[in-house]
C-alpha atoms as a PDB file:
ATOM      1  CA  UNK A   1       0.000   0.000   0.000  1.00  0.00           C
ATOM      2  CA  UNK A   2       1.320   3.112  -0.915  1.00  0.00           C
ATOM      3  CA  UNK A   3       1.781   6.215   1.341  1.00  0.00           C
ATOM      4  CA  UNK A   4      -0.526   9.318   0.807  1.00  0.00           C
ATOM      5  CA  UNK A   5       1.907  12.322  -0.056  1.00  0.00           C
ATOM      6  CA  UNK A   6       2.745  14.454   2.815  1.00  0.00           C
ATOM      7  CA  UNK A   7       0.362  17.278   2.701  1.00  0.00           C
ATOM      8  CA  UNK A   8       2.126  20.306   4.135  1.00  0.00           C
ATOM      9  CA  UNK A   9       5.804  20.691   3.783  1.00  0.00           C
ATOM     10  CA  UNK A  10       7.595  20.704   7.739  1.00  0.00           C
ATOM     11  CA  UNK A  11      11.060  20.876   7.921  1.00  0.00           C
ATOM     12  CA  UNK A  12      12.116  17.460   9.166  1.00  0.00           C
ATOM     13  CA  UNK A  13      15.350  18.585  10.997  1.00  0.00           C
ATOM     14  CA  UNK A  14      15.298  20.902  14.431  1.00  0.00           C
ATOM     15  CA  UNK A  15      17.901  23.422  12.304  1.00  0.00           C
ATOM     16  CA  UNK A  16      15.552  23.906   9.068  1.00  0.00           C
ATOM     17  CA  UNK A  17      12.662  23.762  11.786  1.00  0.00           C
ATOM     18  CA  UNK A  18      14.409  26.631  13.577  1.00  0.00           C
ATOM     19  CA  UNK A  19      15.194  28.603  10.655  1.00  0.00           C
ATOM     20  CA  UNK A  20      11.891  28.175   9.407  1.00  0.00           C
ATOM     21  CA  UNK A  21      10.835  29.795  12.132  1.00  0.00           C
ATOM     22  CA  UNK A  22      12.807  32.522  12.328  1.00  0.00           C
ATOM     23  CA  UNK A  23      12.045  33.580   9.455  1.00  0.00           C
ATOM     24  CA  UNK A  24       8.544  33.666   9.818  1.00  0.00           C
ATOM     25  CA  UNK A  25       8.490  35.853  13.014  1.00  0.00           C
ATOM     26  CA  UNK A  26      11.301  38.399  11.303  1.00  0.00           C
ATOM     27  CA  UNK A  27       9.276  38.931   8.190  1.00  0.00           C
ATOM     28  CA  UNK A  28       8.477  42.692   7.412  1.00  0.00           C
ATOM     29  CA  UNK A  29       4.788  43.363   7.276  1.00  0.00           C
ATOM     30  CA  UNK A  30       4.023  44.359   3.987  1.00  0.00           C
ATOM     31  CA  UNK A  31       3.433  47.954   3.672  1.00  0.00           C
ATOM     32  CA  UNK A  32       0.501  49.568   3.392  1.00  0.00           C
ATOM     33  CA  UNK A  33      -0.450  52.936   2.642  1.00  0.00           C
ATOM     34  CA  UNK A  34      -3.416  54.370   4.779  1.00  0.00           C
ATOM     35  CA  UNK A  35      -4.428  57.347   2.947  1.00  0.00           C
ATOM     36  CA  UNK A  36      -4.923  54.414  -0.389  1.00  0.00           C
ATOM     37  CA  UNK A  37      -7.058  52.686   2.334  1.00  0.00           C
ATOM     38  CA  UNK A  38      -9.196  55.627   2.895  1.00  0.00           C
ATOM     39  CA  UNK A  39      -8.078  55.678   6.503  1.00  0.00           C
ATOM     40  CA  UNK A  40      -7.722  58.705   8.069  1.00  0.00           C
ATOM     41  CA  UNK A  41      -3.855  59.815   8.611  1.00  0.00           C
ATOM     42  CA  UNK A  42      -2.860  61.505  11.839  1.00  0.00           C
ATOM     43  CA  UNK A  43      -4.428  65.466  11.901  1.00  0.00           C
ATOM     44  CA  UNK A  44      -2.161  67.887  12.036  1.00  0.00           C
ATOM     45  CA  UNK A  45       0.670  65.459  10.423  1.00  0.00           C
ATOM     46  CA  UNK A  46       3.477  66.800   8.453  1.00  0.00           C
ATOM     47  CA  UNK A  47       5.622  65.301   6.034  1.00  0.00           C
ATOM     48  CA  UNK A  48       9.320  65.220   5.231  1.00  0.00           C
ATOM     49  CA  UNK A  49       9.619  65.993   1.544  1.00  0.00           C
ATOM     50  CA  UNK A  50      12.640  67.199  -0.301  1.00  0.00           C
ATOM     51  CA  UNK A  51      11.544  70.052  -2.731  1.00  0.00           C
ATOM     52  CA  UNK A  52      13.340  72.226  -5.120  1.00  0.00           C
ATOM     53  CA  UNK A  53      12.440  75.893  -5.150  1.00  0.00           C
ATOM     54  CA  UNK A  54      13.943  78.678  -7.476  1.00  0.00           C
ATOM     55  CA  UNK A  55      16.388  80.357  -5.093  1.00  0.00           C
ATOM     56  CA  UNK A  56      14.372  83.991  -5.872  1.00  0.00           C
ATOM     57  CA  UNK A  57      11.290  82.081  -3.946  1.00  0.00           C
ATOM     58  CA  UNK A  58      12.820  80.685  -1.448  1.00  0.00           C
ATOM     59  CA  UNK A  59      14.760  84.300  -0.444  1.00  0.00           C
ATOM     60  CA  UNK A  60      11.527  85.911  -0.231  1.00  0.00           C
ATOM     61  CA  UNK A  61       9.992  83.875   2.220  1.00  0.00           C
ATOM     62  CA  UNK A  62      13.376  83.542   4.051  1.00  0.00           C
ATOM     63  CA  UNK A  63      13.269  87.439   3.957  1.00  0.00           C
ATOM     64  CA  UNK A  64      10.861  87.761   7.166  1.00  0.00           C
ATOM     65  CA  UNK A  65      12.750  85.332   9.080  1.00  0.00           C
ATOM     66  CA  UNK A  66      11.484  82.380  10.910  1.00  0.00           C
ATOM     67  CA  UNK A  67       8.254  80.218   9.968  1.00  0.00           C
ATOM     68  CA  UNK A  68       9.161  80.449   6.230  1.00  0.00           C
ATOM     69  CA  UNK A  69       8.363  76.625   5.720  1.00  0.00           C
ATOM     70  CA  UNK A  70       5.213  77.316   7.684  1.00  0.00           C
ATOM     71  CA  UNK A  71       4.552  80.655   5.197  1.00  0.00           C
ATOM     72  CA  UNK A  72       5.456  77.859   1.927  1.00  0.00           C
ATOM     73  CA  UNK A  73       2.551  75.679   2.954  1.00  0.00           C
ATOM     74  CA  UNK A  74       0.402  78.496   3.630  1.00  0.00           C
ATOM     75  CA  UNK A  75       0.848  79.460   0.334  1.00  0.00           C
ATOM     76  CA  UNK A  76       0.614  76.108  -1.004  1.00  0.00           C
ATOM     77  CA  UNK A  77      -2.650  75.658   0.437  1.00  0.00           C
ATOM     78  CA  UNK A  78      -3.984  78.976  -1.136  1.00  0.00           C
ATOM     79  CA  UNK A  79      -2.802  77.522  -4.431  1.00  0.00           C
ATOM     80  CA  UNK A  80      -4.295  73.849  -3.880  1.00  0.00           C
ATOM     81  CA  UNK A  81      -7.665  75.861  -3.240  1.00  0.00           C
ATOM     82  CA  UNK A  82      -8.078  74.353   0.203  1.00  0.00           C
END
């Protein structure tokens, strides 16, 4: 009589057992955007972006000191209509 085939595939061995697990808890979750799940982000939240500005912008809002990032996206919001 012939043996069914295994049906799941267990290491045999306590090292390929081991690394088997290992691997499985040290797996990265896969990453998931919330804003593409329609999940509200965190209010108030800013993000780190790198941006390239013509120096002639950037000088005027540098010109009245500090808060010029804060006076960019101020201005950026104006423009985005929101």
């Amino acid at each position: 009589m012939a043996r069914p085939p295994e049906r799941t595939r267990r290491p045999t061995d306590a090292r390929s057992a081991a690394e088997a697990a290992f691997k499985q808890m040290t797996k990265k979750p896969e990453r998931t955007d919330e804003r593409t799940l329609g999940m509200p982000g965190i209010p108030g939240a800013k993000e780190l972006v790198s941006l390239r500005i013509d120096t002639d912008v950037l000088q005027h809002f540098q010109a009245e000191g500090p808060g010029w990032q804060e006076r960019i996206n101020q201005a950026l919001r104006q423009a985005a209509g929101k």
